[in-house]
Protein backbone atom coordinates (compact mmCIF):
# COMPACT_ATOMS: atom_id res chain seq x y z
CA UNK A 1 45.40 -37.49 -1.16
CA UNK A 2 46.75 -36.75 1.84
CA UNK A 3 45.54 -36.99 5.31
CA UNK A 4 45.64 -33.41 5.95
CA UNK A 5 44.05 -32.92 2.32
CA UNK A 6 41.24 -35.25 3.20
CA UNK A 7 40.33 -33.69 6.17
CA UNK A 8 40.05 -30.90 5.01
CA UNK A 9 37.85 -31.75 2.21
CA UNK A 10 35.71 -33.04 4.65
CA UNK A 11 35.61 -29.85 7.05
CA UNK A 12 34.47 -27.81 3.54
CA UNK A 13 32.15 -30.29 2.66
CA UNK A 14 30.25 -30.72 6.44
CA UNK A 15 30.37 -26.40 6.26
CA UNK A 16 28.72 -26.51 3.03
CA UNK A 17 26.28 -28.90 3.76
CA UNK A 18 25.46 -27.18 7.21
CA UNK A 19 25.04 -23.69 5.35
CA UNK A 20 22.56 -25.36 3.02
CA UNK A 21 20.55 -26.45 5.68
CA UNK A 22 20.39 -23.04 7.48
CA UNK A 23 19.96 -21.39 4.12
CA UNK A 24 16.82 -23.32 3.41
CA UNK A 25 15.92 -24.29 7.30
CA UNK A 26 12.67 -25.75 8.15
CA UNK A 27 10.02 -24.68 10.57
CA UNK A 28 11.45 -25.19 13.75
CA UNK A 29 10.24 -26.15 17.23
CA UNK A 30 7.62 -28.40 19.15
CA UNK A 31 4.85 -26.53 17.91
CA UNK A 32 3.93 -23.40 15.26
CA UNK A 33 1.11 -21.33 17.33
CA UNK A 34 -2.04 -19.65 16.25
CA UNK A 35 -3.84 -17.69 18.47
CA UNK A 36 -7.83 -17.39 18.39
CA UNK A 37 -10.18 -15.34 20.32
CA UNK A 38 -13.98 -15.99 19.94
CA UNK A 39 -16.73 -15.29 21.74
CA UNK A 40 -17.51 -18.83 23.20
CA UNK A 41 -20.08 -16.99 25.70
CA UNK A 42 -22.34 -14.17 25.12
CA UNK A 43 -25.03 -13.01 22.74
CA UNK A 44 -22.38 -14.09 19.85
CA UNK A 45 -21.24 -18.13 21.48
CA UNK A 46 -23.01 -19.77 18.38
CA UNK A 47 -20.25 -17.56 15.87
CA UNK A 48 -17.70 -18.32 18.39
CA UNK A 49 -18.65 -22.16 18.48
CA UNK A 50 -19.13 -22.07 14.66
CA UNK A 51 -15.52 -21.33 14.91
CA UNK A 52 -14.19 -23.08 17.43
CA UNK A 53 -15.00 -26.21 15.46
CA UNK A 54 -13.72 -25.25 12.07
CA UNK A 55 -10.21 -24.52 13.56
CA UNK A 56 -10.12 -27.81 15.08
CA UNK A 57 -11.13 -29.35 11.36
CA UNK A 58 -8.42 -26.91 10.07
CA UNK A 59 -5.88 -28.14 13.08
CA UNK A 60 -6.32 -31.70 12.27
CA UNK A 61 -6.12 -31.90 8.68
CA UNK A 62 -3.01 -29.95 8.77
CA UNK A 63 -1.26 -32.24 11.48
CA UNK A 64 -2.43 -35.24 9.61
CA UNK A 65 -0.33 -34.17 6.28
CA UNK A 66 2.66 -33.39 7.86
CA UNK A 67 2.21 -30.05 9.97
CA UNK A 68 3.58 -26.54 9.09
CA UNK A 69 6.72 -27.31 7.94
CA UNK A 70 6.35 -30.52 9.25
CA UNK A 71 6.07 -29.31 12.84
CA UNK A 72 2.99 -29.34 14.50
CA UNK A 73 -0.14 -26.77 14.57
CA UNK A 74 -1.57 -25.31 17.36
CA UNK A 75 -4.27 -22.93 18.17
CA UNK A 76 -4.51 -21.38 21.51
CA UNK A 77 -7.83 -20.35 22.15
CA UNK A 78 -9.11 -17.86 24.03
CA UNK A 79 -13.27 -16.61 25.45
CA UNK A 80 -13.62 -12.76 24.53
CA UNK A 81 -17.08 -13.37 25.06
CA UNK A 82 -17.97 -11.07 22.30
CA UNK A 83 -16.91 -7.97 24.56
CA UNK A 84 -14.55 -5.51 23.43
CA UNK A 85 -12.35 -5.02 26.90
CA UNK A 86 -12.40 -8.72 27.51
CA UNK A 87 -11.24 -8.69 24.15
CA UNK A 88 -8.41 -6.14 24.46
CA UNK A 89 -7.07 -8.70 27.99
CA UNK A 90 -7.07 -11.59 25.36
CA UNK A 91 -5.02 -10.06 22.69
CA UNK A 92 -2.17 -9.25 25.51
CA UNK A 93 -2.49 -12.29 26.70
CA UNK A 94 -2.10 -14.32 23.40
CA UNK A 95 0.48 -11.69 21.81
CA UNK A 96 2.87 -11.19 25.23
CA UNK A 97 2.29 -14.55 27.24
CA UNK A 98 1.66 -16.99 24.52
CA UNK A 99 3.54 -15.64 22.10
CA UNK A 100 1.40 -16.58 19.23
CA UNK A 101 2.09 -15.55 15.51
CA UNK A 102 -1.13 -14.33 14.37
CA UNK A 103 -4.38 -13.81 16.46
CA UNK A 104 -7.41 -15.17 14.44
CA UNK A 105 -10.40 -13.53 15.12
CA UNK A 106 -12.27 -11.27 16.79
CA UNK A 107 -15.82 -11.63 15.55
CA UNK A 108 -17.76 -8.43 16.38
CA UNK A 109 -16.52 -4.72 14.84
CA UNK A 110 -16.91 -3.46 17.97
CA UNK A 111 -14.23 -6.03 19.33
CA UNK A 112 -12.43 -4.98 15.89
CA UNK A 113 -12.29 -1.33 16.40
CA UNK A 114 -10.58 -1.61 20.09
CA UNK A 115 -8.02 -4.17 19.14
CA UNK A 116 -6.95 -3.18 15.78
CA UNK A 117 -4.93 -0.26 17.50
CA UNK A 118 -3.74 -2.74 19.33
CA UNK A 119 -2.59 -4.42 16.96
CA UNK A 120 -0.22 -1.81 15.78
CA UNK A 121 0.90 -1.07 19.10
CA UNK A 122 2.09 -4.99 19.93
CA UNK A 123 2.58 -5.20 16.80
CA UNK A 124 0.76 -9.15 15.74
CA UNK A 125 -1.07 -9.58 13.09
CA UNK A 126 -5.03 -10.02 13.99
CA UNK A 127 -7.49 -11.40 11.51
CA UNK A 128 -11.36 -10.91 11.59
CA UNK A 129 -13.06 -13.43 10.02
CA UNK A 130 -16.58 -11.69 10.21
CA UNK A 131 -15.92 -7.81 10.84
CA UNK A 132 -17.50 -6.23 7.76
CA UNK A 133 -18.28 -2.55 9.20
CA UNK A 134 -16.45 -0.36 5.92
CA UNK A 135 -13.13 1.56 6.90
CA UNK A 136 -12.17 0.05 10.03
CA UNK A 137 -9.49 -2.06 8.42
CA UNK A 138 -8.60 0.84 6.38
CA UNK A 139 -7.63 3.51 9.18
CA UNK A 140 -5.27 1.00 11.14
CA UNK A 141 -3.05 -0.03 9.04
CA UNK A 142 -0.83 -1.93 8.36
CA UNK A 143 -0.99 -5.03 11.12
CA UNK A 144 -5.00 -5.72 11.00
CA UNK A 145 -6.84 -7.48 8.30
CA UNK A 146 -10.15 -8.74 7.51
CA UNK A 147 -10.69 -12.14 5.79
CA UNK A 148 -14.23 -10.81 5.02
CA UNK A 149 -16.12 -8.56 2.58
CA UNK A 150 -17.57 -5.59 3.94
CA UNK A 151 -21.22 -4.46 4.31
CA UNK A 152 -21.10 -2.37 2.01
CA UNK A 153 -19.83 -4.31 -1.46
CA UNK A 154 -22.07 -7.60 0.29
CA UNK A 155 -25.24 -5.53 0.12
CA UNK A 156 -25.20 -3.36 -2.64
CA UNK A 157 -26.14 -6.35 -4.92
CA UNK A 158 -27.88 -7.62 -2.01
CA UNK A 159 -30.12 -5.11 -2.08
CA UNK A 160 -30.46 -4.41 -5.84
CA UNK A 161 -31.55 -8.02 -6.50
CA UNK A 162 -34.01 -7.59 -3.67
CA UNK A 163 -35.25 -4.25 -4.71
CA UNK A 164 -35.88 -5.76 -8.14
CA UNK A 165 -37.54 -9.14 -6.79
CA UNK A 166 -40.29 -7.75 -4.79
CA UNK A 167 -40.49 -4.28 -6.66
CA UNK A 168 -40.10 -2.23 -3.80
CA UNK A 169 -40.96 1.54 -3.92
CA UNK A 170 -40.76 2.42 0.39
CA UNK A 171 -38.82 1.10 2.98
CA UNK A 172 -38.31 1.04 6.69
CA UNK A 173 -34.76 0.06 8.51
CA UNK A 174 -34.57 -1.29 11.83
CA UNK A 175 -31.45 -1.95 13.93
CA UNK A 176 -29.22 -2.56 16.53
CA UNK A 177 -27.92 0.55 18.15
CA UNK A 178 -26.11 -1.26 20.33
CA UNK A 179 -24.03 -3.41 18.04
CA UNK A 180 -21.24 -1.29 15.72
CA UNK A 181 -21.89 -2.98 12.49
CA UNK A 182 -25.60 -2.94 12.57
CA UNK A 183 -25.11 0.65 12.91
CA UNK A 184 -22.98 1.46 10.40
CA UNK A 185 -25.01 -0.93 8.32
CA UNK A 186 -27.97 1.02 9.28
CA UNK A 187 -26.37 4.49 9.07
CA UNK A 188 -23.94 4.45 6.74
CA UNK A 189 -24.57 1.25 4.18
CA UNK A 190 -28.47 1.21 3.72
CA UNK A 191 -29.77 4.80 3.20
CA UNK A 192 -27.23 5.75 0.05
CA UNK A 193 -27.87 2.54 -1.50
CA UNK A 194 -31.65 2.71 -1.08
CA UNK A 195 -31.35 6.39 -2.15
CA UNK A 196 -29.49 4.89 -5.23
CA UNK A 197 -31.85 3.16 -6.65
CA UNK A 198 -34.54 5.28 -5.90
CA UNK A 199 -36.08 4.03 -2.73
CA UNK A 200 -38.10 6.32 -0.57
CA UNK A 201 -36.54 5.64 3.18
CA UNK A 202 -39.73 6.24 5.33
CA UNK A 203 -37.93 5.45 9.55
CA UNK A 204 -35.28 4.14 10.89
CA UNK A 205 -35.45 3.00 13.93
CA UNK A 206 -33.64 1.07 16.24
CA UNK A 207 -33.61 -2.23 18.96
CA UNK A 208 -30.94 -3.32 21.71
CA UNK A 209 -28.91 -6.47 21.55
CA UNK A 210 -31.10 -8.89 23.57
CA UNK A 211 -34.26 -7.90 23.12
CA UNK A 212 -36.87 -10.23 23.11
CA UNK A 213 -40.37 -7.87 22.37
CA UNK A 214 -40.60 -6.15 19.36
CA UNK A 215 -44.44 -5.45 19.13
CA UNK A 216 -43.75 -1.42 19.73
CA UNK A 217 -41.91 -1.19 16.34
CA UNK A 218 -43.22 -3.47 14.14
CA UNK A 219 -46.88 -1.51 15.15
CA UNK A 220 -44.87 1.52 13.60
CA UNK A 221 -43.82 0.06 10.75
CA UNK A 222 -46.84 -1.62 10.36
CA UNK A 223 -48.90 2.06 10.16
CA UNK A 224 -45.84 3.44 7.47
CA UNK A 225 -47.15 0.38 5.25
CA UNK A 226 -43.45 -0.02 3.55
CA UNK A 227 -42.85 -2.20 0.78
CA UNK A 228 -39.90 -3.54 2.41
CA UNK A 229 -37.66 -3.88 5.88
CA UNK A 230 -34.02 -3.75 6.00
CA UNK A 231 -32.40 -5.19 9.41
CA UNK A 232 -29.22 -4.16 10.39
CA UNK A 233 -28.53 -7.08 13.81
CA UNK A 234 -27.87 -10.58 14.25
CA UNK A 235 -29.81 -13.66 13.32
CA UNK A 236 -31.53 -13.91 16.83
CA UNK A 237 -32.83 -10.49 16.95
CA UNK A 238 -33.60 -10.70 12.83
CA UNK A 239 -35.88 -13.52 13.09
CA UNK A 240 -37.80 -12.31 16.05
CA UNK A 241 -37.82 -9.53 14.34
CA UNK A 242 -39.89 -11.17 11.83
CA UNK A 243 -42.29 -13.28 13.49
CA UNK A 244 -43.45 -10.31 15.22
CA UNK A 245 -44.40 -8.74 11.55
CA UNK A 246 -45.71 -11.68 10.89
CA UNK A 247 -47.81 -12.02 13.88
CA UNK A 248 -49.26 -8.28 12.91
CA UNK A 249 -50.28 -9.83 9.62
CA UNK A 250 -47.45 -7.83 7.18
CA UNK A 251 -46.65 -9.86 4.60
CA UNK A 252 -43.52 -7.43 3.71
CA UNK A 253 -40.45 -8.58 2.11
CA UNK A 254 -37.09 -8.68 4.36
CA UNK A 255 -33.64 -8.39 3.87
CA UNK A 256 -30.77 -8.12 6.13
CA UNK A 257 -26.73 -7.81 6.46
CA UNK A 258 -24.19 -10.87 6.45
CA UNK A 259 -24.84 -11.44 9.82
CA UNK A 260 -28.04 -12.73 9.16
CA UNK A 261 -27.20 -15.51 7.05
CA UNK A 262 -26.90 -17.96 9.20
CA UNK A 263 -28.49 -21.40 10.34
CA UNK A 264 -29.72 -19.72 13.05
CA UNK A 265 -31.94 -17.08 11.21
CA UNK A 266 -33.75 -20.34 9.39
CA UNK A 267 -33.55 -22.41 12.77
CA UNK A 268 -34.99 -19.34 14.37
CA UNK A 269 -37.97 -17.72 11.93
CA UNK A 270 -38.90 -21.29 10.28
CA UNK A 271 -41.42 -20.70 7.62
CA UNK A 272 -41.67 -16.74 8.56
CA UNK A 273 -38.18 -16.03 7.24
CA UNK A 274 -38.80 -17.61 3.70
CA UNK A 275 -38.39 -15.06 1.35
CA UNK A 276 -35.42 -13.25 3.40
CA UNK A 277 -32.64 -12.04 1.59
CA UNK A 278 -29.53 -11.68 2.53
CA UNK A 279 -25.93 -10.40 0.98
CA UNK A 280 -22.61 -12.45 1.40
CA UNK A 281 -19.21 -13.76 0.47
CA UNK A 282 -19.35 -16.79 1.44
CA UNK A 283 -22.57 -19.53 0.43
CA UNK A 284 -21.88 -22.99 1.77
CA UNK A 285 -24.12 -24.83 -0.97
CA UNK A 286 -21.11 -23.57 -3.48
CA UNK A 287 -20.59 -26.81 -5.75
CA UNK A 288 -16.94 -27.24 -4.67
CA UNK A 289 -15.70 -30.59 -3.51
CA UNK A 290 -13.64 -29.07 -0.78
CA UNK A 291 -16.53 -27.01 0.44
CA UNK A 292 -18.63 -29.52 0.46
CA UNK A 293 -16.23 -31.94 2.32
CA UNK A 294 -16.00 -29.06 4.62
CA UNK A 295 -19.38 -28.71 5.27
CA UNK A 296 -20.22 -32.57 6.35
CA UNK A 297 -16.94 -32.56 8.25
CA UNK A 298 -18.50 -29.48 10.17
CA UNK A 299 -21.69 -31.10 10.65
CA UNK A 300 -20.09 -34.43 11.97
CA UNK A 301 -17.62 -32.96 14.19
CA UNK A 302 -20.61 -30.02 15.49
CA UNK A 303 -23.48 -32.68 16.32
CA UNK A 304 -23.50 -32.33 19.96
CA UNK A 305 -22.25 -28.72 19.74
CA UNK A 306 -24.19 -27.02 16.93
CA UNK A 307 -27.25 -30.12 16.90
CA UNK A 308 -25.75 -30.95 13.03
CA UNK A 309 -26.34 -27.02 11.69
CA UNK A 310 -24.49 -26.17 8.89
CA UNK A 311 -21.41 -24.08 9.42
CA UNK A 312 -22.07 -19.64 9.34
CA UNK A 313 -19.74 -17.69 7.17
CA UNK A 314 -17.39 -17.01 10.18
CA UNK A 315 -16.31 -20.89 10.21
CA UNK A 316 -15.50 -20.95 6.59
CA UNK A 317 -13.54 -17.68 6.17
CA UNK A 318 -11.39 -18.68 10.16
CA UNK A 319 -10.92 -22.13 7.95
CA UNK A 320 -9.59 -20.50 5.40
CA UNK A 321 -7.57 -18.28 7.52
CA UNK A 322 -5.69 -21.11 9.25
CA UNK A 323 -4.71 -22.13 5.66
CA UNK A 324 -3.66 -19.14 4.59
CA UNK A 325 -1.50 -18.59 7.15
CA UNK A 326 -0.18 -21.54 7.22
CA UNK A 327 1.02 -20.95 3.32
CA UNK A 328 2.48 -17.72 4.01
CA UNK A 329 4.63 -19.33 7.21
CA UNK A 330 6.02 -22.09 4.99
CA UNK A 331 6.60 -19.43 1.74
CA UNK A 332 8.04 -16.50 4.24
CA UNK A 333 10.92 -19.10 5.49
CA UNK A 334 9.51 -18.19 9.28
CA UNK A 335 11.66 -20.31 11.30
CA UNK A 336 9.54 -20.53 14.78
CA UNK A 337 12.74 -19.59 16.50
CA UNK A 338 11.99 -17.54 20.13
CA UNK A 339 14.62 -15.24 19.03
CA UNK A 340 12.82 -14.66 15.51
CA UNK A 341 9.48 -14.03 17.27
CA UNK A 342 9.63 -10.11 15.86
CA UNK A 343 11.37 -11.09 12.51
CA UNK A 344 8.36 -14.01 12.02
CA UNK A 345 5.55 -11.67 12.81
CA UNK A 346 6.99 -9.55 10.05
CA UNK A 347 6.93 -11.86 7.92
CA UNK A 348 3.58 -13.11 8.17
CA UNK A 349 1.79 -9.52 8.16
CA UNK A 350 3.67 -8.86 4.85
CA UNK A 351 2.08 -12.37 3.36
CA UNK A 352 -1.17 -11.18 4.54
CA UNK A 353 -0.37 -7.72 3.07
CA UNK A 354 0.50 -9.30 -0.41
CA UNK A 355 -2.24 -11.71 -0.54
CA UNK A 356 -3.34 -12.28 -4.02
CA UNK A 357 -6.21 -15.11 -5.16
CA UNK A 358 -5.31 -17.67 -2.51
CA UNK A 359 -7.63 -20.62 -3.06
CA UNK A 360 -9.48 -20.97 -0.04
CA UNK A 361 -13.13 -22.99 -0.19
CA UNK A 362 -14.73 -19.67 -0.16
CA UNK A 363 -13.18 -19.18 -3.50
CA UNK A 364 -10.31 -16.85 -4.57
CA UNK A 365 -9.58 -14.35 -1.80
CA UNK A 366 -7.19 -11.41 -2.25
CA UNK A 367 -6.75 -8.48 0.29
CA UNK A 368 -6.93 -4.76 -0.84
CA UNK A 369 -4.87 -2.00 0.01
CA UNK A 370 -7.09 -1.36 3.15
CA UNK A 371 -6.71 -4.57 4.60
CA UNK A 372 -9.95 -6.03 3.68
CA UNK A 373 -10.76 -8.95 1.65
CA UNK A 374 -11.68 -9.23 -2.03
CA UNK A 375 -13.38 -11.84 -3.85
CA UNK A 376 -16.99 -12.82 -4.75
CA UNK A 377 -20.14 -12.14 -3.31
CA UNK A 378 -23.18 -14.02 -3.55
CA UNK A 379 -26.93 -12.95 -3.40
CA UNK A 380 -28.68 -15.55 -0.75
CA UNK A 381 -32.77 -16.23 -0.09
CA UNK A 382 -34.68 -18.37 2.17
CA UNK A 383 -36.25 -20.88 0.44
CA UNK A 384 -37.84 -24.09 1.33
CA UNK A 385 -35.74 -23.77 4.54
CA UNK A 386 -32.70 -23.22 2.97
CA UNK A 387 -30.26 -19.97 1.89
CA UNK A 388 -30.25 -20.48 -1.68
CA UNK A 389 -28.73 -17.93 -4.57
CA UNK A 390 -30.91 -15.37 -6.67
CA UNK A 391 -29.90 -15.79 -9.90
C-alpha cells in the first residue's frame, strides 16, 4: 500500500470513528442540572424538607453509579416558601439564570396554577410532585405535569371504603378556604361523591390556613350530629381539627384528602386520629425492597431534620421524579450542550409526555393525556399509630 493510500485509509477511518461518537454522544458537561423549588419555609417547610432530603438520597445514589450519562447530577434548589409569587421569581430564576432542564416541584396547587402558564411561556418542563387539585394539569398543556394522582380518583375509593366501614348515612365537610386544593377538594371532589353513594351532605364549612381554634365549628358540627367529617386541609390543621371534636366528646369517624396522610397528622392527633382515613397513591409500608430501602435511607439521612419521621408522599413521588428524568435524559440522547439548551428541554417534556409504566418505588407510573399521573391508589387508616391499608 502506498503512503498516500495509507493515509488515507487512516483519514476515513479517524472520520468514521469520530461520526460514531457524535452519532451516539454521551451526556456532556461538568454537570446535568435539575432544578427544585420547595417550600423550605412556611406553613408547608415539613413537605418542602420531606423533599429536600429525598432529592439528596436521589442525587447521591445516582452519582455513586456513574451519573447521568456518566456526568454528574445536580439539583439546584430553590425556597418558594409555599407562596405562589415567590414561586413565579423562582421558576425565572431556575429556567433563565440557572438554566436548569426540568423544575421539580412546586408543592401547593395554588403555586401550580400560577406557574404552569409559566411554564408554557419559558417553555421548561415543571413537575408537581403533590398538586392533586383535578384539571389544572389538563388546561396547560403541554409543558406541566403532575407525578401525582388527583383528588378526585385518590378519594373516590377513599371515601367508598370509609362510607362502608363506619356505615355512614350524614356528613359534614370542613375546609380550607384559603388553600386551592382543599377547596376544590371541598367544592368540587367531596359533595358528588358523597351524593354518589347516597350520603346526605348536612354543612360545609370552612377554616383559614393557620388557624389554631376550632371550638366555633366543631360546636356546629357537633349540634348537626353527622355520622361522619370530611377535611379538605393539611395535616396540621386536620389533626387539630380533631382533637377539638374530640375534646367536645364526638366520637365521629374522619376522613381526609392526600394531604393528610402524613407523619405529621399521626405525630400531631396521637391516639385522636386513630380511625382516620385517608386516600392515596403512594403508601410507604408497600412490601417493596426498594421502598423499603428508601424509607430507612430517609429516616437516617432526616434524623436531625424530620426527628426520624417517615418520609410523606411528596418525597417518594420527587424521588421518583429525579429517576424518571434521569431515564428519559439518557433515552432522549440530550447532550447537555449550552447550545442544545432548547433542543434538550424538548426532549425531556416529550419523555414526560410519553411516559408509560416507569418503575418507580411508588409502583408503575404512567402519565395521561392531561398531564397527570396514573397508577395505583391505596386506601390508608390510622391504626395503632400507623397509616395502614383497608383491605
Amino acid at each position: 500500500m502506498s503512503k498516500r493510500c495509507y493515509l488515507l485509509t487512516i483519514f476515513l477511518f479517524v472520520t468514521w470513528i469520530l461520526h460514531a461518537s457524535f452519532a451516539t454522544a454521551q451526556v456532556s458537561g461538568r454537570s446535568v442540572k435539575m432544578g427544585a423549588m420547595l417550600p423550605l419555609t412556611g406553613g408547608m417547610a415539613s413537605w418542602g424538607k420531606n423533599q429536600q432530603i429525598a432529592l439528596e438520597i436521589a442525587r447521591e445514589e445516582i452519582n455513586a453509579s456513574g451519573g447521568i450519562g456518566r456526568v454528574p447530577l445536580e439539583i439546584v434548589t430553590y425556597d418558594s416558601q409555599g407562596d405562589p409569587k415567590e414561586a413565579i421569581n423562582v421558576v425565572k430564576k431556575l429556567t433563565q439564570i440557572e438554566k436548569v432542564f426540568i423544575i421539580l416541584g412546586p408543592t401547593t396547587t395554588s403555586e401550580c396554577e400560577v406557574v404552569f402558564p409559566l411554564a408554557n411561556q419559558l417553555k421548561i418542563v415543571i413537575v408537581s410532585p403533590t398538586s392533586a387539585a383535578p384539571g389544572i394539569s389538563g388546561k396547560n398543556r403541554p409543558w406541566p405535569f403532575r407525578n401525582s394522582r388527583t383528588s378526585d380518583k385518590k378519594m373516590d375509593p377513599a371515601i367508598k371504603k370509609w362510607i362502608d366501614y363506619y356505615k355512614i348515612k350524614t356528613a359534614v365537610i370542613i375546609y380550607d378556604a384559603k388553600d386551592a386544593l382543599a377547596k376544590s377538594e371541598a367544592t368540587l371532589v367531596y359533595p358528588p361523591i358523597l351524593i354518589k353513594y347516597g350520603i346526605k351532605i348536612l354543612d360545609n364549612l370552612t377554616y383559614v390556613t393557620g388557624d389554631i381554634d376550632f371550638s366555633a365549628q366543631i360546636t356546629k358540627i357537633n349540634h348537626l350530629s353527622p355520622d361522619g367529617i370530611l377535611i379538605g386541609g393539611n395535616p396540621v390543621e386536620a389533626a387539630n381539627i380533631v382533637r377539638e371534636a374530640r375534646r367536645q366528646g364526638m366520637k365521629q369517624a374522619f376522613i381526609g384528602g392526600g394531604s393528610t396522610c402524613t407523619a405529621d397528622l399521626i405525630r400531631l392527633g396521637g391516639k385522636d386520629v386513630e380511625g382516620f382515613f385517608s386516600g392515596t397513591h403512594v403508601w410507604i409500608e408497600r412490601p417493596d425492597a426498594r421502598m423499603q430501602k428508601f424509607v430507612k435511607n430517609f429516616m437516617d439521612k432526616g434524623k436531625t431534620i424530620l426527628a426520624g419521621q417517615k418520609p410523606d408522599s411528596g418525597a417518594v413521588c420527587i424521588y421518583d421524579s429525579v429517576y424518571i428524568t434521569k431515564e428519559i435524559i439518557e433515552k432522549a440522547k440530550v447532550t447537555n450542550r449550552p447550545d442544545d439548551l432548547e433542543k434538550d428541554r424538548e426532549k425531556i417534556r416529550d419523555g414526560w409526555t410519553n411516559l408509560t409504566d416507569f418503575p418507580g418505588i411508588t409502583g408503575l407510573t404512567t402519565m395521561d393525556k392531561f398531564g397527570d399521573g396514573a397508577g395505583d391508589n391505596y386506601v390508608l387508616m390510622v391504626k395503632n399509630g400507623e397509616f395502614v391499608t383497608v383491605k
